[in-house]
N, C-alpha and C. Protein backbone atom coordinates (compact mmCIF):
# COMPACT_ATOMS: atom_id res chain seq x y z
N UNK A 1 -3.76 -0.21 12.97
CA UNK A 1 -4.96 -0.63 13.68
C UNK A 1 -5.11 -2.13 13.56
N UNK A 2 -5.17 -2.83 14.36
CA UNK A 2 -5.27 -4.12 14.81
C UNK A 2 -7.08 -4.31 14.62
N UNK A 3 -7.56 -5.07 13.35
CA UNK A 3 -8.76 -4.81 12.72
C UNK A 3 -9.62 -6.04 13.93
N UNK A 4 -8.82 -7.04 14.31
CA UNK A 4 -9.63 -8.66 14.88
C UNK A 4 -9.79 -7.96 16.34
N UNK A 5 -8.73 -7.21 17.03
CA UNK A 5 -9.00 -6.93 18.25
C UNK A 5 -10.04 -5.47 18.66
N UNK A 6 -9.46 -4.48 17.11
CA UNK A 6 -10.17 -3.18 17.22
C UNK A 6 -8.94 -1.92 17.94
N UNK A 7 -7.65 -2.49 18.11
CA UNK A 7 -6.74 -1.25 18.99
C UNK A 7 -5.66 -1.63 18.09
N UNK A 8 -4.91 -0.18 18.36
CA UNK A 8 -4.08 0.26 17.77
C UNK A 8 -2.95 -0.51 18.26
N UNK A 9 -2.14 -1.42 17.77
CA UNK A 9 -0.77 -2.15 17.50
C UNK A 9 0.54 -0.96 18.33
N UNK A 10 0.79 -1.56 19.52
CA UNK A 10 1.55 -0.67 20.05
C UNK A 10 3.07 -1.45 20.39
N UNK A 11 4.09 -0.98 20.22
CA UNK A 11 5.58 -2.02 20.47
C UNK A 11 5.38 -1.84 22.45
N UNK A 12 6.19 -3.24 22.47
CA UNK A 12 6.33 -3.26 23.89
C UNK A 12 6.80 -1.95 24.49
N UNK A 13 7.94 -1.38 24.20
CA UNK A 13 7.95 -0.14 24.18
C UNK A 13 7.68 1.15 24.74
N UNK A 14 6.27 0.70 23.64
CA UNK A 14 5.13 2.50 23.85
C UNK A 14 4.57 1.34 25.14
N UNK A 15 3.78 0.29 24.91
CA UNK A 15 3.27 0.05 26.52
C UNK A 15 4.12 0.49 27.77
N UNK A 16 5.14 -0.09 27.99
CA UNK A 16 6.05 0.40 29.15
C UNK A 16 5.65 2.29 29.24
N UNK A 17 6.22 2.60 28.18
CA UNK A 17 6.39 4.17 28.86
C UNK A 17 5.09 4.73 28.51
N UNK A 18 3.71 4.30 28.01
CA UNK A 18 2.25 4.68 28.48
C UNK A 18 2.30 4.58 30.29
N UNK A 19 2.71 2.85 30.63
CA UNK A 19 2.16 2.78 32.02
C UNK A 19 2.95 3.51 32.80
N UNK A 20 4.47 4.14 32.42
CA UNK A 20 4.98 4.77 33.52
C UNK A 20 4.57 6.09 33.68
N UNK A 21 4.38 6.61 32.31
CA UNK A 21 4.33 8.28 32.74
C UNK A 21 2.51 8.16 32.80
N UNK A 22 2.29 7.31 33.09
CA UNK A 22 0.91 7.50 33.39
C UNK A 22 -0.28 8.12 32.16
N UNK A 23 -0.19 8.07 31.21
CA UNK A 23 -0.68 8.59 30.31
C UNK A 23 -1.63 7.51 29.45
N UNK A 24 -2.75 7.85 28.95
CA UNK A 24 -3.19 6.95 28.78
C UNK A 24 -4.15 7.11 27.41
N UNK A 25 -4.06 6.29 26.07
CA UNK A 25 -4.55 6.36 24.88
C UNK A 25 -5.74 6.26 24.96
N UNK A 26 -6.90 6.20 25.68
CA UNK A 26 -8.40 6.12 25.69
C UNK A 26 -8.60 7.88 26.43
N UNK A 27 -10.11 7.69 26.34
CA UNK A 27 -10.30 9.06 26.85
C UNK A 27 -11.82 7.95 27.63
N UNK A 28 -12.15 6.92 27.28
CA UNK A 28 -12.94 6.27 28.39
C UNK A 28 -12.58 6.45 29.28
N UNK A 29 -13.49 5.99 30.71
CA UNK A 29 -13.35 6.25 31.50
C UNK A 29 -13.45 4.56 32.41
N UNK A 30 -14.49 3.92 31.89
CA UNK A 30 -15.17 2.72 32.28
C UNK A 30 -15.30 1.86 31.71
N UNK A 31 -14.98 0.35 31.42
CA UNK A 31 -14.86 -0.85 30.51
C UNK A 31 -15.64 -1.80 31.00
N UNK A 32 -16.85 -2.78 30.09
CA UNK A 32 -17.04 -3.83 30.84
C UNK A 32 -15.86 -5.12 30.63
N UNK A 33 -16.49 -6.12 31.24
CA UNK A 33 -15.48 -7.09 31.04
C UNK A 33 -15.26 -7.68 29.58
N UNK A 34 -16.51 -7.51 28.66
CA UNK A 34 -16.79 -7.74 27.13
C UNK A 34 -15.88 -6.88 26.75
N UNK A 35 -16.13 -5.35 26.98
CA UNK A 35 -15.17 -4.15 26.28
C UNK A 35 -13.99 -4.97 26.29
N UNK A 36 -13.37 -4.82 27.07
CA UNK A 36 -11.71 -5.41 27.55
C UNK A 36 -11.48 -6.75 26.63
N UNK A 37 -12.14 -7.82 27.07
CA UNK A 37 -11.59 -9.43 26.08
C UNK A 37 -12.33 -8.40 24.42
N UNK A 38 -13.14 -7.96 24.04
CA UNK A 38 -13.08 -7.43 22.27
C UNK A 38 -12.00 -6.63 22.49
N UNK A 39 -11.39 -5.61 23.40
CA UNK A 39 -9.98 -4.89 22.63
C UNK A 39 -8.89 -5.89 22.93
N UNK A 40 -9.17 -6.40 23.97
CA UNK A 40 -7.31 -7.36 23.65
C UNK A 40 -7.57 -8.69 23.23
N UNK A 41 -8.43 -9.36 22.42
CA UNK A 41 -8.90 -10.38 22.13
C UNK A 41 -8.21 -11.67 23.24
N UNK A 42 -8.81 -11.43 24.09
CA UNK A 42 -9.23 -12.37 25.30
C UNK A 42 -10.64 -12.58 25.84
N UNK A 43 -10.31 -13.98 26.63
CA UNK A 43 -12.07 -14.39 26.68
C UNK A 43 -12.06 -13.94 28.04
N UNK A 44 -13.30 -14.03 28.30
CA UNK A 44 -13.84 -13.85 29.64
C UNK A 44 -13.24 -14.58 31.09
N UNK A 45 -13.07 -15.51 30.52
CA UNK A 45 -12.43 -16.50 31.61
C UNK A 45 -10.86 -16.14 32.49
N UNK A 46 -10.43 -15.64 31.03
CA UNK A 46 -9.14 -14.98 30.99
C UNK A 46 -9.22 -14.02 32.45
N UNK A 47 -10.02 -13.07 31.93
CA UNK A 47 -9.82 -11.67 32.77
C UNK A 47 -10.42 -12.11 34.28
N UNK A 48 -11.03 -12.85 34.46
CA UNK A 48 -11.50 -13.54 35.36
C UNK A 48 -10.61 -13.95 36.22
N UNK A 49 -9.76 -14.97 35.64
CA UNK A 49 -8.36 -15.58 36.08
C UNK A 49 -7.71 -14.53 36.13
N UNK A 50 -6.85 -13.27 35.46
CA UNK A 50 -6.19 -12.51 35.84
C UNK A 50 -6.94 -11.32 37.37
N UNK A 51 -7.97 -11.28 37.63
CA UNK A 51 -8.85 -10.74 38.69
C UNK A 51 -8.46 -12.00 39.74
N UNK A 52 -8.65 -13.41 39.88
CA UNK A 52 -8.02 -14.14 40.84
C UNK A 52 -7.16 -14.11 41.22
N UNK A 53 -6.33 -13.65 40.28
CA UNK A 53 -4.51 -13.78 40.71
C UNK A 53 -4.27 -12.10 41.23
N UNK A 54 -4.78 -11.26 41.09
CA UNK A 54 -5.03 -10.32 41.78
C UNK A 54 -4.39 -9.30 40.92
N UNK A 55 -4.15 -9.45 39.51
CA UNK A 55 -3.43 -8.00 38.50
C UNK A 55 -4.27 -7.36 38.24
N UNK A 56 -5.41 -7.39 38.27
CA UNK A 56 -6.58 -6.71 37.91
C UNK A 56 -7.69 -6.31 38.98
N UNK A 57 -8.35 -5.18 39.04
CA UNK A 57 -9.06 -5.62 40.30
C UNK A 57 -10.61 -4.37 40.10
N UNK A 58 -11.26 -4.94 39.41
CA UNK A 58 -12.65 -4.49 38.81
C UNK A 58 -13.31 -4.25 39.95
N UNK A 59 -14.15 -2.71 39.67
CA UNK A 59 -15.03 -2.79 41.51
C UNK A 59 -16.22 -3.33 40.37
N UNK A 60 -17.03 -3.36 41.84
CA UNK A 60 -18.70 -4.51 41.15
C UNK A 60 -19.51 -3.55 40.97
N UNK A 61 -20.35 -3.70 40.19
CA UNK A 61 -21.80 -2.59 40.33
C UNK A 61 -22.91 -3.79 39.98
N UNK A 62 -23.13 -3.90 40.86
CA UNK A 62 -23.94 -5.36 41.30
C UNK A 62 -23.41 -6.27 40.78
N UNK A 63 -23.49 -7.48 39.70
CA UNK A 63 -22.92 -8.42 39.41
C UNK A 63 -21.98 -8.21 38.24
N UNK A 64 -22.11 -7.22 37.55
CA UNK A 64 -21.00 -6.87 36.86
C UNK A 64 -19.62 -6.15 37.56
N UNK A 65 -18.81 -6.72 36.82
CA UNK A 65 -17.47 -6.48 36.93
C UNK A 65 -16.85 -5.34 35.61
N UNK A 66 -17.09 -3.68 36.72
CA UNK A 66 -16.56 -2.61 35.81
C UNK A 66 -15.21 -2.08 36.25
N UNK A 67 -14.47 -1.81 35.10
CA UNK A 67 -13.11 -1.70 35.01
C UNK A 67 -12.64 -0.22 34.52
N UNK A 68 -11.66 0.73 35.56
CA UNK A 68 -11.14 1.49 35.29
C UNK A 68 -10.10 1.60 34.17
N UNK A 69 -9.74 3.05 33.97
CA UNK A 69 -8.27 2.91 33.24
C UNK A 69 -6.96 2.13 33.76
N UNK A 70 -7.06 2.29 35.17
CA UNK A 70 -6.11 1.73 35.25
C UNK A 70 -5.99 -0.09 35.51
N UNK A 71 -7.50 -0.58 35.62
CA UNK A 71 -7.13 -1.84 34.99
C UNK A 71 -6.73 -2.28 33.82
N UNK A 72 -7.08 -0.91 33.34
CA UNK A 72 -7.19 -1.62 31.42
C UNK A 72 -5.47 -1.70 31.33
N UNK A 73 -4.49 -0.43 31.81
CA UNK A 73 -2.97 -0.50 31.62
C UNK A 73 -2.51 -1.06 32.57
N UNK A 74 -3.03 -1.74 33.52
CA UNK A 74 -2.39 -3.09 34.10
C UNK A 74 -2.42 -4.61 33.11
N UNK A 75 -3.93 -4.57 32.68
CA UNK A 75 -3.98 -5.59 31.53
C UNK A 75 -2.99 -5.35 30.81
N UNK A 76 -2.83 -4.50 29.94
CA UNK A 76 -2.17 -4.07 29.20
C UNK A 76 -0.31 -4.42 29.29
N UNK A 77 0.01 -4.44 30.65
CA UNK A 77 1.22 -5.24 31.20
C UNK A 77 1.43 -6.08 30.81
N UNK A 78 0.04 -7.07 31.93
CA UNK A 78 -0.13 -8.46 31.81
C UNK A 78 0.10 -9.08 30.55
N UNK A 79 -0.61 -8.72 29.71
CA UNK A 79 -0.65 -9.26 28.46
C UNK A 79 0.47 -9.05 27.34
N UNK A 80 1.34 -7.97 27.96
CA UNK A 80 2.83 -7.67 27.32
C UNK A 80 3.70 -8.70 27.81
N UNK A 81 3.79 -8.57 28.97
CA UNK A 81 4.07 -9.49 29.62
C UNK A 81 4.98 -10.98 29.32
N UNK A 82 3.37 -11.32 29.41
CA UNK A 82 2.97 -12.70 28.99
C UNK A 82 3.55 -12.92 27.51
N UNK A 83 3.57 -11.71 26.20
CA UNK A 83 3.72 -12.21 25.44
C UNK A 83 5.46 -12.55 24.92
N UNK A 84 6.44 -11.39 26.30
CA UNK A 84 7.39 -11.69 25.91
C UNK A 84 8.21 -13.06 26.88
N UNK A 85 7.12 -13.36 27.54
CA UNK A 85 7.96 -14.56 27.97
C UNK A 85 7.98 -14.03 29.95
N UNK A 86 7.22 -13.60 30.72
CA UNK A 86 7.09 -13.65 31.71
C UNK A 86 6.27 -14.57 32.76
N UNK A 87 6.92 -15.14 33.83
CA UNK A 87 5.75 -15.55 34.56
C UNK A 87 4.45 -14.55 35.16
N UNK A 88 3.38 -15.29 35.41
CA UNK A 88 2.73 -14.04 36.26
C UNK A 88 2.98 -13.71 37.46
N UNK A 89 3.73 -14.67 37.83
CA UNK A 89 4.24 -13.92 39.30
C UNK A 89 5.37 -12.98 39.43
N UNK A 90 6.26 -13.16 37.89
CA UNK A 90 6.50 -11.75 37.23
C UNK A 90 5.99 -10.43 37.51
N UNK A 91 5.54 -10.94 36.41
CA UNK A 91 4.39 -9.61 35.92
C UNK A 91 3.88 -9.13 37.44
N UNK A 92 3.87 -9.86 38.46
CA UNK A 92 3.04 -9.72 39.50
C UNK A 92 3.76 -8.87 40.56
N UNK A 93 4.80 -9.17 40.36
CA UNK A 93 5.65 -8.78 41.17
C UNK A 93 6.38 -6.96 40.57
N UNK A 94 6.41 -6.65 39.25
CA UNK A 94 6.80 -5.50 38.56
C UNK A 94 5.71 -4.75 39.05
N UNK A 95 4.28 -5.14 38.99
CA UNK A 95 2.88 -4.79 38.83
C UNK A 95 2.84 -3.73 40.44
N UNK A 96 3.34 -4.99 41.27
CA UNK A 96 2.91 -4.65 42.63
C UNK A 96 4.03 -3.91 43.19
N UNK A 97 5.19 -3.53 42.62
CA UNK A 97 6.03 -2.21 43.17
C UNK A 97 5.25 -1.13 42.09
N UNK A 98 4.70 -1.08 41.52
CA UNK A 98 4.32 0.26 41.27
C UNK A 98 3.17 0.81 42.03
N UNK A 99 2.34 -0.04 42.15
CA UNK A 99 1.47 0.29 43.61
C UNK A 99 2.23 0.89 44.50
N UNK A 100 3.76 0.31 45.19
CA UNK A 100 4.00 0.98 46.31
C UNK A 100 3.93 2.45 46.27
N UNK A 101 3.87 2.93 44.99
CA UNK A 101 4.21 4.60 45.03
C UNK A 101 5.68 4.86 45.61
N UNK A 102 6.40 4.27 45.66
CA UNK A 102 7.82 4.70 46.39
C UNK A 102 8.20 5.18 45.65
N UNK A 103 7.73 5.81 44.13
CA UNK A 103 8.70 6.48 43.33
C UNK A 103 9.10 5.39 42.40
N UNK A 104 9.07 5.42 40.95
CA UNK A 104 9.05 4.15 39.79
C UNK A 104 10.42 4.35 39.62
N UNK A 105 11.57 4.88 40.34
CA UNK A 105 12.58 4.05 40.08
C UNK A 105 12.76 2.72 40.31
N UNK A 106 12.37 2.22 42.16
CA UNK A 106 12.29 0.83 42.21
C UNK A 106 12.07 0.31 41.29
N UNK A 107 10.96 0.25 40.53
CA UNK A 107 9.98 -0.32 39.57
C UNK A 107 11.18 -0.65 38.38
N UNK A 108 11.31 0.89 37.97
CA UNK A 108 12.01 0.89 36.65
C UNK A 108 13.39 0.03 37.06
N UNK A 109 14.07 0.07 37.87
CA UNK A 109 15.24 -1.08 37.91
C UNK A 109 15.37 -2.53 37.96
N UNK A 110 13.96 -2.79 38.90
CA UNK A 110 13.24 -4.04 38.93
C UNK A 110 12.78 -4.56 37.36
N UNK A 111 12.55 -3.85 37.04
CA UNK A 111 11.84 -3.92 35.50
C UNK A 111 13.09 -4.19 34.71
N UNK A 112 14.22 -3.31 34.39
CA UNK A 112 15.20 -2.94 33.80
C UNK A 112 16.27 -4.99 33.32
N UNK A 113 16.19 -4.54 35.19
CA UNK A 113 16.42 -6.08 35.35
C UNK A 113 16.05 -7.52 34.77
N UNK A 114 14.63 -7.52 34.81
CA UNK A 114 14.21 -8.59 34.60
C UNK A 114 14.07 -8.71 33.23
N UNK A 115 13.50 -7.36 32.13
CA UNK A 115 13.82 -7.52 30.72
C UNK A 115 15.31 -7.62 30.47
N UNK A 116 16.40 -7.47 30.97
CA UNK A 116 17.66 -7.99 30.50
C UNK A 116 18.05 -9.79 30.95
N UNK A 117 17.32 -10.41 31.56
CA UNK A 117 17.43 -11.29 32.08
C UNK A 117 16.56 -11.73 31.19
N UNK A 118 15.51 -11.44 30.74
CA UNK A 118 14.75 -12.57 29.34
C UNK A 118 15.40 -12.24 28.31
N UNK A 119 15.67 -11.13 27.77
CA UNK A 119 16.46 -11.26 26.80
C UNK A 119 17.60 -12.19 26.56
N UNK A 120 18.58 -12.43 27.79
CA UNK A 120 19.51 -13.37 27.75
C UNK A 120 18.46 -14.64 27.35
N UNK A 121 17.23 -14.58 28.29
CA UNK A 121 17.13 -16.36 27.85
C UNK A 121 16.37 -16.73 27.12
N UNK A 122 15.64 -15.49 26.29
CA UNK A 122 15.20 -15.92 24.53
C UNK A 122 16.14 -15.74 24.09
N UNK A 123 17.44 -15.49 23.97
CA UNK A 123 18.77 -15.38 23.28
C UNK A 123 19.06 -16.72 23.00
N UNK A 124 19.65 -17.34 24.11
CA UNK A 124 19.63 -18.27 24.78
C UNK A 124 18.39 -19.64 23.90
N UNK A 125 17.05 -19.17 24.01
CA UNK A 125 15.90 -20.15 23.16
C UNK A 125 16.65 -19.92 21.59
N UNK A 126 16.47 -18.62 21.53
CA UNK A 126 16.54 -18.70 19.66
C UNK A 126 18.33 -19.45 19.69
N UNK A 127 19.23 -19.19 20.21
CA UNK A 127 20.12 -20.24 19.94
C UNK A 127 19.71 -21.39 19.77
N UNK A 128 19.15 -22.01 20.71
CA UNK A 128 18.92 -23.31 20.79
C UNK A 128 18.09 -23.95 19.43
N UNK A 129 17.01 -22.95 19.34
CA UNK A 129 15.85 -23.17 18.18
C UNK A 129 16.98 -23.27 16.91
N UNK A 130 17.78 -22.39 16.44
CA UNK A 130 18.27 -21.93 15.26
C UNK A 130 19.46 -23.57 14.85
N UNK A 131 19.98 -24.23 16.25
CA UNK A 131 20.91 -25.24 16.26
C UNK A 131 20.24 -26.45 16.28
N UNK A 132 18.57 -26.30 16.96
CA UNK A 132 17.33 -27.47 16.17
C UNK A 132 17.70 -27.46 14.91
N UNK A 133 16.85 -26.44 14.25
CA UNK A 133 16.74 -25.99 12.99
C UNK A 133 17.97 -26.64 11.84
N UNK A 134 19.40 -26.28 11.99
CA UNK A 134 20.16 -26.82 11.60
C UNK A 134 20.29 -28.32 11.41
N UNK A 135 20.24 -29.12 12.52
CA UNK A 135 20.06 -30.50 12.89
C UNK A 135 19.35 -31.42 12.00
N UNK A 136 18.12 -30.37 11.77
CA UNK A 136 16.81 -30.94 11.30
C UNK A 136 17.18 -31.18 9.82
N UNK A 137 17.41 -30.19 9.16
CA UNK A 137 18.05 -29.86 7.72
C UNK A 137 19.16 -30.60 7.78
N UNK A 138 20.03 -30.73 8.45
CA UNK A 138 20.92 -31.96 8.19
C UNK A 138 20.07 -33.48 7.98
N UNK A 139 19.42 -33.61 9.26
CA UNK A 139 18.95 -35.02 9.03
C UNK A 139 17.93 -35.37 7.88
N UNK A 140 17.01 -33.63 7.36
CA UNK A 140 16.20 -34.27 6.28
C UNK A 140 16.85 -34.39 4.79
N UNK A 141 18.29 -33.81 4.59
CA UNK A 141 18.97 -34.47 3.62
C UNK A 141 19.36 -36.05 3.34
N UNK A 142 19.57 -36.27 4.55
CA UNK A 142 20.49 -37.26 4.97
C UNK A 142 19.13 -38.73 4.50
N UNK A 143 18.35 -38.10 5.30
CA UNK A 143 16.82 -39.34 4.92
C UNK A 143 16.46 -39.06 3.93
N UNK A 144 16.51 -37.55 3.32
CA UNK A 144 15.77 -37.81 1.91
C UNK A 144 17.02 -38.26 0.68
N UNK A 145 18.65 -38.20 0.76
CA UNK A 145 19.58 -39.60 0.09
C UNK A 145 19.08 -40.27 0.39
N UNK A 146 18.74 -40.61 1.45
CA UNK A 146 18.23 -42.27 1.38
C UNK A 146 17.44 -42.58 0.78
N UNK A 147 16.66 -42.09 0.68
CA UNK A 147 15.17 -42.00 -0.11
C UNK A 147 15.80 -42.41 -1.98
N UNK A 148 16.52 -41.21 -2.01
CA UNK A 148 16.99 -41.38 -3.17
C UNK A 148 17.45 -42.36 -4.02
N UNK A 149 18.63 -43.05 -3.14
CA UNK A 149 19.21 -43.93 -3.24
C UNK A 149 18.58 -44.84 -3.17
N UNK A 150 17.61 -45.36 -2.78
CA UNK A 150 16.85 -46.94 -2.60
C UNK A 150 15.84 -46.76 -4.24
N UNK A 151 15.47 -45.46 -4.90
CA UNK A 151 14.66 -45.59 -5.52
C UNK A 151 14.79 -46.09 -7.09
C-alpha cells in the first residue's frame, strides 16, 4: 500500500493487463477530480492538462468534473506511461486504438512495439549514464591526487 498516495503499488505489468482485460481494482463507480490527484498523487492542474490533451474525458455535472472507471484506467496509462519514458502523444496514440474497438490485438502489437523500442532506448540511457558514471570516478580520483599532492 502506497501510504502518501493511499493505492496499492502495482508493477507496470498488472496496469497493462488490468486495462486490457478490462477488469478493474475499485468497485467505485464515480471519482472527483480531488479523489483522482489524492490516489495518484497529482495536482489538479495535472488532470486538467491531461483532459486538454484529450486522455481523459470527465462528463460535467455542472461545474464539476466527474470521472468514470474508465477515466481512472486511462489515467492510470497515462501516468505509467509517463513514468517509463513515453511521450503523450504516445500514450495518446496506444490510448486511442483501444477506443477503436477493432479488437486489442492492434493495440497489443502497437503497444508490444513501442515498449520494445523504449526498452532499447533506456538501455541505450543506462549505457550512457553507467559510462558518465565511470568518467566521473575517473576524473574525481584524478582531482582528488591532485588535491593530494599539492597538500
Amino acid at each position: 500500500m502506497n501510504a502518501r498516495a493511499g493505492t496499492h503499488e502495482t508493477s507496470i505489468s498488472e496496469e497493462i493487463e488490468l486495462a486490457v482485460s478490462g477488469r478493474d481494482d475499485t468497485k467505485q463507480a464515480w471519482f472527483t477530480i480531488g479523489d483522482l490527484a489524492r490516489e495518484f498523487n497529482v495536482t489538479l492542474r495535472t488532470l486538467r492538462f491531461y483532459e486538454d490533451k484529450g486522455l481523459i474525458h470527465p462528463r460535467r455535472d455542472g461545474v464539476n468534473r466527474v470521472y468514470g472507471r474508465r477515466d481512472r484506467a486511462r489515467l492510470k496509462l497515462v501516468l505509467m506511461g509517463k513514468r517509463v519514458g513515453f511521450s503523450l502523444t504516445e500514450i495518446r496514440e496506444m490510448l486511442d486504438l483501444y477506443d477503436l474497438r477493432e479488437g486489442h490485438s492492434a493495440q497489443l502489437q502497437l503497444a508490444l512495439r513501442k515498449f520494445n523500442e523504449q526498452i532499447g532506448l533506456l538501455e541505450e540511457q543506462k549505457r550512457d549514464i553507467e559510462k558518465a558514471i565511470e568518467e566521473l570516478k575517473r576524473t574525481v580520483e584524478i582531482v582528488g591526487g591532485m588535491l593530494k599532492s599539492r597538500a
